[in-house]
PDB file of N, CA and C in Angstrom:
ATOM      1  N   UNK A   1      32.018  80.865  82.626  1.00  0.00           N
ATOM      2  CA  UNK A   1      32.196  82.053  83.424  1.00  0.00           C
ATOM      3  C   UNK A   1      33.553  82.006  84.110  1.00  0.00           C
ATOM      4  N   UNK A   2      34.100  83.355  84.101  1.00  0.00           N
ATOM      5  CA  UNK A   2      35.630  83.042  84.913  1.00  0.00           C
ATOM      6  C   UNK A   2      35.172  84.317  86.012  1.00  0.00           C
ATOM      7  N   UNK A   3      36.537  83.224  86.827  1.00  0.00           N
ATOM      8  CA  UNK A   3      36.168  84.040  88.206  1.00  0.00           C
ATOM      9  C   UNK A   3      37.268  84.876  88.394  1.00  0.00           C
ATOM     10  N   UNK A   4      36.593  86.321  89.031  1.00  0.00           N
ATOM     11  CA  UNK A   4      37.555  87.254  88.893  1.00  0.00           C
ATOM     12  C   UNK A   4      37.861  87.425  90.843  1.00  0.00           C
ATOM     13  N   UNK A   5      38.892  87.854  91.039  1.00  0.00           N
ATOM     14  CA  UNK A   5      39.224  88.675  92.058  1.00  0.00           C
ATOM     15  C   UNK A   5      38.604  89.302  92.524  1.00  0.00           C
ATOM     16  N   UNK A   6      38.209  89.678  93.925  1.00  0.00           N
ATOM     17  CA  UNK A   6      37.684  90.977  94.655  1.00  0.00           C
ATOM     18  C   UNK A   6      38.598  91.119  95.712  1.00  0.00           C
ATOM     19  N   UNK A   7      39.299  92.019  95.595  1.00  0.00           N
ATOM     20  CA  UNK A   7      39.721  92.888  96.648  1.00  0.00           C
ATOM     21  C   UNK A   7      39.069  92.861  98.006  1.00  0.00           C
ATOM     22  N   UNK A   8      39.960  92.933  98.630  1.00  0.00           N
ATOM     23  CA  UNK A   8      38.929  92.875 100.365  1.00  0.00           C
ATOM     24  C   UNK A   8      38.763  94.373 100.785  1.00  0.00           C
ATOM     25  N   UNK A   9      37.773  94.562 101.402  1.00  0.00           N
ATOM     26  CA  UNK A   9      37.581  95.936 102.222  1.00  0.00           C
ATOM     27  C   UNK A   9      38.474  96.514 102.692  1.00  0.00           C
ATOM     28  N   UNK A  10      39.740  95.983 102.999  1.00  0.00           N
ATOM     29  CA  UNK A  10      40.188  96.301 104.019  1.00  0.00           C
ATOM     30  C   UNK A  10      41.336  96.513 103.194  1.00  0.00           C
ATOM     31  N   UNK A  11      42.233  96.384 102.277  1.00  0.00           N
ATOM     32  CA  UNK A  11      43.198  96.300 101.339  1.00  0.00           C
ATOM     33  C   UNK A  11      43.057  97.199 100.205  1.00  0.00           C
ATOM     34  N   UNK A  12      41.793  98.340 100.044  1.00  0.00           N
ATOM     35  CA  UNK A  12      41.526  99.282  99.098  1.00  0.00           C
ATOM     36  C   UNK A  12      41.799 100.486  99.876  1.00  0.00           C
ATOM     37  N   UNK A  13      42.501 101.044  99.119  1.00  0.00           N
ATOM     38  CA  UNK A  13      42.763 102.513  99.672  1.00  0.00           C
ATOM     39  C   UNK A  13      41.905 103.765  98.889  1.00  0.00           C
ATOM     40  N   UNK A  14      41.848 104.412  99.786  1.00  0.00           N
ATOM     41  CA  UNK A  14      41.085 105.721  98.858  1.00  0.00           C
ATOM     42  C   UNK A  14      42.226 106.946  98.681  1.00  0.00           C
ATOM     43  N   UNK A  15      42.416 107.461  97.929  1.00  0.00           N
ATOM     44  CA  UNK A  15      43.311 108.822  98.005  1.00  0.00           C
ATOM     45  C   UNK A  15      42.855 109.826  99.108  1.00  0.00           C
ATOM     46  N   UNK A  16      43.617 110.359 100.366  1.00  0.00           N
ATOM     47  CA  UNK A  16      42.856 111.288 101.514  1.00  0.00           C
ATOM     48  C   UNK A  16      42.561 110.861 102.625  1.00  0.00           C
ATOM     49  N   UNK A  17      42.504 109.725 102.256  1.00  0.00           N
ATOM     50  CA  UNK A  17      41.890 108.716 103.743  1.00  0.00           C
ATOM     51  C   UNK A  17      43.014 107.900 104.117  1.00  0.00           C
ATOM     52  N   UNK A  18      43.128 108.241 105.715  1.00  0.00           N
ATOM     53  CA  UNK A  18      44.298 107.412 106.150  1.00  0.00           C
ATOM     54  C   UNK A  18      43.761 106.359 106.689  1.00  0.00           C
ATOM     55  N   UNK A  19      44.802 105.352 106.667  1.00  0.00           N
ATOM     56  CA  UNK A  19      44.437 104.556 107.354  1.00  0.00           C
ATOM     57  C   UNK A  19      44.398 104.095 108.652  1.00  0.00           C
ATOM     58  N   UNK A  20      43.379 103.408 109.265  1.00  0.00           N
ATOM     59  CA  UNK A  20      43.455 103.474 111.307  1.00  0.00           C
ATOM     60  C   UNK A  20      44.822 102.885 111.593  1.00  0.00           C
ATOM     61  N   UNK A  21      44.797 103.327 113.035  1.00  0.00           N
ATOM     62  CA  UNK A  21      46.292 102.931 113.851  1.00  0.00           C
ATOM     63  C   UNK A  21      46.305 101.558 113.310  1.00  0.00           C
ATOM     64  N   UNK A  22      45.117 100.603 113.558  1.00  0.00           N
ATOM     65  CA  UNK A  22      45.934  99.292 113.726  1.00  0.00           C
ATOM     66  C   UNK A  22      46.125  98.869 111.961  1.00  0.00           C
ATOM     67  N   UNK A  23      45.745  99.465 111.346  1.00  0.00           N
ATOM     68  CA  UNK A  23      46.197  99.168 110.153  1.00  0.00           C
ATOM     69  C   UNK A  23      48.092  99.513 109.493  1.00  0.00           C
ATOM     70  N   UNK A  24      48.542 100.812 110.110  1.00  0.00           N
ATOM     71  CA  UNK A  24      49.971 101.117 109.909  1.00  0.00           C
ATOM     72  C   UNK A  24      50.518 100.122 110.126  1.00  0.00           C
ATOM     73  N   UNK A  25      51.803  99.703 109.378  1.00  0.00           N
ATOM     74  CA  UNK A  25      52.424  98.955 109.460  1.00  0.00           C
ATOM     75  C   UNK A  25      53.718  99.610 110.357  1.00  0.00           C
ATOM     76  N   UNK A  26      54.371  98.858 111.819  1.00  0.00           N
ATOM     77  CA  UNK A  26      55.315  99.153 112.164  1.00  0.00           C
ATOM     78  C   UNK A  26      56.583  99.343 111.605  1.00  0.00           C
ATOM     79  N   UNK A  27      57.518  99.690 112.111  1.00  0.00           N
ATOM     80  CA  UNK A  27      58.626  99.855 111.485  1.00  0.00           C
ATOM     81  C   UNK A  27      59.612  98.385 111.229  1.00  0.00           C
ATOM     82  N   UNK A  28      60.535  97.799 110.594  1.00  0.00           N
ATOM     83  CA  UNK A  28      60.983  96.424 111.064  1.00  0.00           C
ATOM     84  C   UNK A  28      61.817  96.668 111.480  1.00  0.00           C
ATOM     85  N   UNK A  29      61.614  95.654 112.923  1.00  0.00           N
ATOM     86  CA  UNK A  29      62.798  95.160 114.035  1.00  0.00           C
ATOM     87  C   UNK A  29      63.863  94.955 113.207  1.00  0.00           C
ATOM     88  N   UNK A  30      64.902  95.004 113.198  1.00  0.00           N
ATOM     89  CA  UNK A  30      66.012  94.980 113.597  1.00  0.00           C
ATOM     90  C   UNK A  30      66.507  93.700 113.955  1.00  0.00           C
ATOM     91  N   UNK A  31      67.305  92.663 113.318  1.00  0.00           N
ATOM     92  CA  UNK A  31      67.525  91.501 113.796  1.00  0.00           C
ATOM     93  C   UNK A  31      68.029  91.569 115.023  1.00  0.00           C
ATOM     94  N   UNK A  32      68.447  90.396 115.840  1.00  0.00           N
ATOM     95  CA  UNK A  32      69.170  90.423 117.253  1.00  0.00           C
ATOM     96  C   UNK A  32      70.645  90.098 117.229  1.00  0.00           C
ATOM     97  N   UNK A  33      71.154  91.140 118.078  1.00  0.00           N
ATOM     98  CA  UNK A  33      72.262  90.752 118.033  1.00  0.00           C
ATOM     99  C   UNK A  33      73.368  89.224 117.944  1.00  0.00           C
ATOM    100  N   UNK A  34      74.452  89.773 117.829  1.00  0.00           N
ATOM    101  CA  UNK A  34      75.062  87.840 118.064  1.00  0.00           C
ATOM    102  C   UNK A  34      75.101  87.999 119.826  1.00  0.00           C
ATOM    103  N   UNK A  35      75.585  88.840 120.538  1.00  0.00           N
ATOM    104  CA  UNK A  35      75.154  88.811 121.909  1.00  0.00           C
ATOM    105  C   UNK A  35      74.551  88.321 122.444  1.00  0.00           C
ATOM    106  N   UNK A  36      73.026  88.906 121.896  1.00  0.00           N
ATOM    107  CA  UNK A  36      71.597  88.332 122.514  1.00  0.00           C
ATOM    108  C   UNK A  36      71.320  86.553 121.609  1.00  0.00           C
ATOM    109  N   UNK A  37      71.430  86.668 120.333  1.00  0.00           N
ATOM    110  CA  UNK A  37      71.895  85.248 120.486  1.00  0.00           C
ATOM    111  C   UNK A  37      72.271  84.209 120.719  1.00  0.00           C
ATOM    112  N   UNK A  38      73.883  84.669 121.006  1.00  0.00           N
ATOM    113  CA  UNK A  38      74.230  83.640 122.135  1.00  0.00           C
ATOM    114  C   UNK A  38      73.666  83.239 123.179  1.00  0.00           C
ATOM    115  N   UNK A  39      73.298  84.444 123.864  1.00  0.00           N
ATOM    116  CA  UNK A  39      73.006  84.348 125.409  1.00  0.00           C
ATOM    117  C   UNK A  39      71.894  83.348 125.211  1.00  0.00           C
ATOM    118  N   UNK A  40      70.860  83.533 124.024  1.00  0.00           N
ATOM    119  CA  UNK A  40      69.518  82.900 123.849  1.00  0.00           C
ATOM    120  C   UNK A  40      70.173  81.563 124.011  1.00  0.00           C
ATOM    121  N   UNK A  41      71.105  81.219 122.915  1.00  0.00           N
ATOM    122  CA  UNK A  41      71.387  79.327 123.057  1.00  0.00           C
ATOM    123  C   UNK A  41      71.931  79.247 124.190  1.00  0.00           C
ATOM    124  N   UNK A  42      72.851  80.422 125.269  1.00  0.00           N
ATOM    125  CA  UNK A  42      73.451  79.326 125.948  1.00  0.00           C
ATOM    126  C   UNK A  42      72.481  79.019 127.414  1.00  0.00           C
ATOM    127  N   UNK A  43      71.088  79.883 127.556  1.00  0.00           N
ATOM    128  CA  UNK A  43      70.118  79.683 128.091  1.00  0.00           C
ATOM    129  C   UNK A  43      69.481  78.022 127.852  1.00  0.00           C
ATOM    130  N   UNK A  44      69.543  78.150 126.431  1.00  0.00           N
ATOM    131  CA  UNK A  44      68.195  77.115 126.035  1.00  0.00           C
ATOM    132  C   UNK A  44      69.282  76.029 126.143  1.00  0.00           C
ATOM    133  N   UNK A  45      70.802  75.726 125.755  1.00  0.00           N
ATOM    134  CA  UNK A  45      71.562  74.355 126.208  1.00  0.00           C
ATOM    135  C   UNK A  45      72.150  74.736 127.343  1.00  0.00           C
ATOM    136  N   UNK A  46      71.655  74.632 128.175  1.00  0.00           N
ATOM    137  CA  UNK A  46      72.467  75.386 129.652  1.00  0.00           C
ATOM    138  C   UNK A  46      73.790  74.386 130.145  1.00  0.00           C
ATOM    139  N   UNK A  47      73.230  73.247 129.961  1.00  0.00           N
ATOM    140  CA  UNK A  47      74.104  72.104 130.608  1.00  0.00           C
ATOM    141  C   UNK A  47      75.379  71.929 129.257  1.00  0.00           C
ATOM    142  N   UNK A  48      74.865  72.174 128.831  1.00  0.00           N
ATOM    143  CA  UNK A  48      76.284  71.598 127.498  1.00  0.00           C
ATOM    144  C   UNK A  48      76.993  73.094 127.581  1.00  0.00           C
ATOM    145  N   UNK A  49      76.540  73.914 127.619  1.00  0.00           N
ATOM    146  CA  UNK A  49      77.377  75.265 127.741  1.00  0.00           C
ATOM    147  C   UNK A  49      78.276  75.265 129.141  1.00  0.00           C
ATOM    148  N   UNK A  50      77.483  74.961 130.095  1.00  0.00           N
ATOM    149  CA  UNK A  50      78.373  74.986 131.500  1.00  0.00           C
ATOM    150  C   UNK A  50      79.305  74.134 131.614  1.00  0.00           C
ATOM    151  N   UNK A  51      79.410  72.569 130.890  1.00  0.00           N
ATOM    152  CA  UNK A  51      80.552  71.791 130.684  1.00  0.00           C
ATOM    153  C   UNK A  51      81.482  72.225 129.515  1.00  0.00           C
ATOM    154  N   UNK A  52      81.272  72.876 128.426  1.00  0.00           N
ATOM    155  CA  UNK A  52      82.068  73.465 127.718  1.00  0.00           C
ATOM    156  C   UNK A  52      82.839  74.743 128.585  1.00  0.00           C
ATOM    157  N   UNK A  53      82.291  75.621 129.577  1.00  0.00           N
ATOM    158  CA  UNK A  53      82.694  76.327 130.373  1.00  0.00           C
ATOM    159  C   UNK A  53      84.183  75.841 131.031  1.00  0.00           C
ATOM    160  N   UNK A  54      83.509  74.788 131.662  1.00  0.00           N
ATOM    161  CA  UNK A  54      84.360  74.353 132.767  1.00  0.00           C
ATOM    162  C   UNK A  54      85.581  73.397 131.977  1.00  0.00           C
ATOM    163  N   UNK A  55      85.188  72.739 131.082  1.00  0.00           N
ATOM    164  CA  UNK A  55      86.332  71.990 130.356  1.00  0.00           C
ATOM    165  C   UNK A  55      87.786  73.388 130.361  1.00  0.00           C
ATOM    166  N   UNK A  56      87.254  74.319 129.739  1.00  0.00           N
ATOM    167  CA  UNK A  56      87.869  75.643 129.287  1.00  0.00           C
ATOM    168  C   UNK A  56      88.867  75.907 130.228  1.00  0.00           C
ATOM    169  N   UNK A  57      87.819  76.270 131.164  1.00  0.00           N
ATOM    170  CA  UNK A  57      88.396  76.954 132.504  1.00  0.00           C
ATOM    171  C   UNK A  57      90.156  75.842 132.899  1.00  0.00           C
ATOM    172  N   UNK A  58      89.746  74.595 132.985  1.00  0.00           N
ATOM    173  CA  UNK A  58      90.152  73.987 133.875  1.00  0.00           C
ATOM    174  C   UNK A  58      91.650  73.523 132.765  1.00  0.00           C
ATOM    175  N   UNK A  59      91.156  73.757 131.028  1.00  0.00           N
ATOM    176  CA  UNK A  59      92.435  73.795 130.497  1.00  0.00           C
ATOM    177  C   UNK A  59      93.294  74.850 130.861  1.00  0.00           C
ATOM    178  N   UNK A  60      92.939  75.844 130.211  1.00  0.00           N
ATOM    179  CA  UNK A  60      93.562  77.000 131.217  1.00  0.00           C
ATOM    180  C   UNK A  60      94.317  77.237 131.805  1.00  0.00           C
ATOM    181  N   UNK A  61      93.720  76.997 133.111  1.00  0.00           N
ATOM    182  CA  UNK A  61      94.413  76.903 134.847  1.00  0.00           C
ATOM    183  C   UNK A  61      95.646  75.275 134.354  1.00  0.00           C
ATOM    184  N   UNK A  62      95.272  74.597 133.441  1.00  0.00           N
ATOM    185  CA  UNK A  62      96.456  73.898 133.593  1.00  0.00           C
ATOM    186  C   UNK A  62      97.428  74.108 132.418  1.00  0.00           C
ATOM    187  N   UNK A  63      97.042  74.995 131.713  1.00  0.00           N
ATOM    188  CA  UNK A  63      98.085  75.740 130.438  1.00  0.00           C
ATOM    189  C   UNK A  63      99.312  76.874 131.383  1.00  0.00           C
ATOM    190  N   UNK A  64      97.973  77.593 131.982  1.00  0.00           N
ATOM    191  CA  UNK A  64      99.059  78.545 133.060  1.00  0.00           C
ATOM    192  C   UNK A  64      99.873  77.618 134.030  1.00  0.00           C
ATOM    193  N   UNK A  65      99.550  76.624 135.128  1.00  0.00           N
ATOM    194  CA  UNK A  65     100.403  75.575 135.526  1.00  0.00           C
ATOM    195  C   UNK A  65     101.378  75.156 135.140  1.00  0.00           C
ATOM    196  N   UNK A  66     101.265  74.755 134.054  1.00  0.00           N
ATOM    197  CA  UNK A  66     102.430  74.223 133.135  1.00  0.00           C
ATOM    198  C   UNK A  66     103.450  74.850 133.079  1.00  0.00           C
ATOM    199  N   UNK A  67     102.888  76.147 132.498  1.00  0.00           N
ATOM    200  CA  UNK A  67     103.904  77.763 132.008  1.00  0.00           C
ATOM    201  C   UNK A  67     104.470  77.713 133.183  1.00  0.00           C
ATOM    202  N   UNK A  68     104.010  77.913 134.054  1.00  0.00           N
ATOM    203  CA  UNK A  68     105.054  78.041 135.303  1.00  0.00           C
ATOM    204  C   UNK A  68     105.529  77.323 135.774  1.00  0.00           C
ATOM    205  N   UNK A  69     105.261  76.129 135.995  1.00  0.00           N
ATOM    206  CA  UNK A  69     106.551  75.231 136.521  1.00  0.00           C
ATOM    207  C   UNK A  69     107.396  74.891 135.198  1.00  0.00           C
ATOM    208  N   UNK A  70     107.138  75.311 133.866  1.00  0.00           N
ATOM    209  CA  UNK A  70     108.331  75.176 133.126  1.00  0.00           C
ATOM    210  C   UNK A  70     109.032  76.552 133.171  1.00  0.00           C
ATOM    211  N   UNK A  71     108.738  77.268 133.390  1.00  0.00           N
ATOM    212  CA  UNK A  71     109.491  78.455 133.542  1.00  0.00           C
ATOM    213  C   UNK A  71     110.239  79.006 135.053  1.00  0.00           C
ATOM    214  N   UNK A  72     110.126  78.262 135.898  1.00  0.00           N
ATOM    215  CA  UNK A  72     110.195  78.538 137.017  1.00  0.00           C
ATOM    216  C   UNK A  72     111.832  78.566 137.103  1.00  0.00           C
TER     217      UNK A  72
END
């Protein structure tokens, strides 16, 4: 004997008959931005982001330093 398939109740459609709310399928989301991305990692590594911050910052302020007392 071989075994056949049955369809579930719930996966047969009839022609005319709609199907209930919770059966519609929503529309698809929309991936997330790189924005909201980021923001997500620099939430979830907070501490490695805030020293990458500040490394930044503090080159910077001594790139502009520089510029000016060589240009002065």
């Amino acid at each position: 004997m071989s075994e056949t398939s049955i369809p579930e109740a719930s996966s047969v459609t009839h022609p005319g008959v709609e199907a209930p709310a919770s059966e519609v399928m929503a529309p698809p989301e929309p991936p997330p931005s790189y924005v909201k991305l980021a923001m997500r990692n620099m939430v979830r590594k907070g501490g490695k982001s805030l020293f990458h911050f500040t490394l930044t910052a503090i080159g910077l302020m001594g790139l502009f330093v520089g510029l000016a007392y060589l240009t002065h």
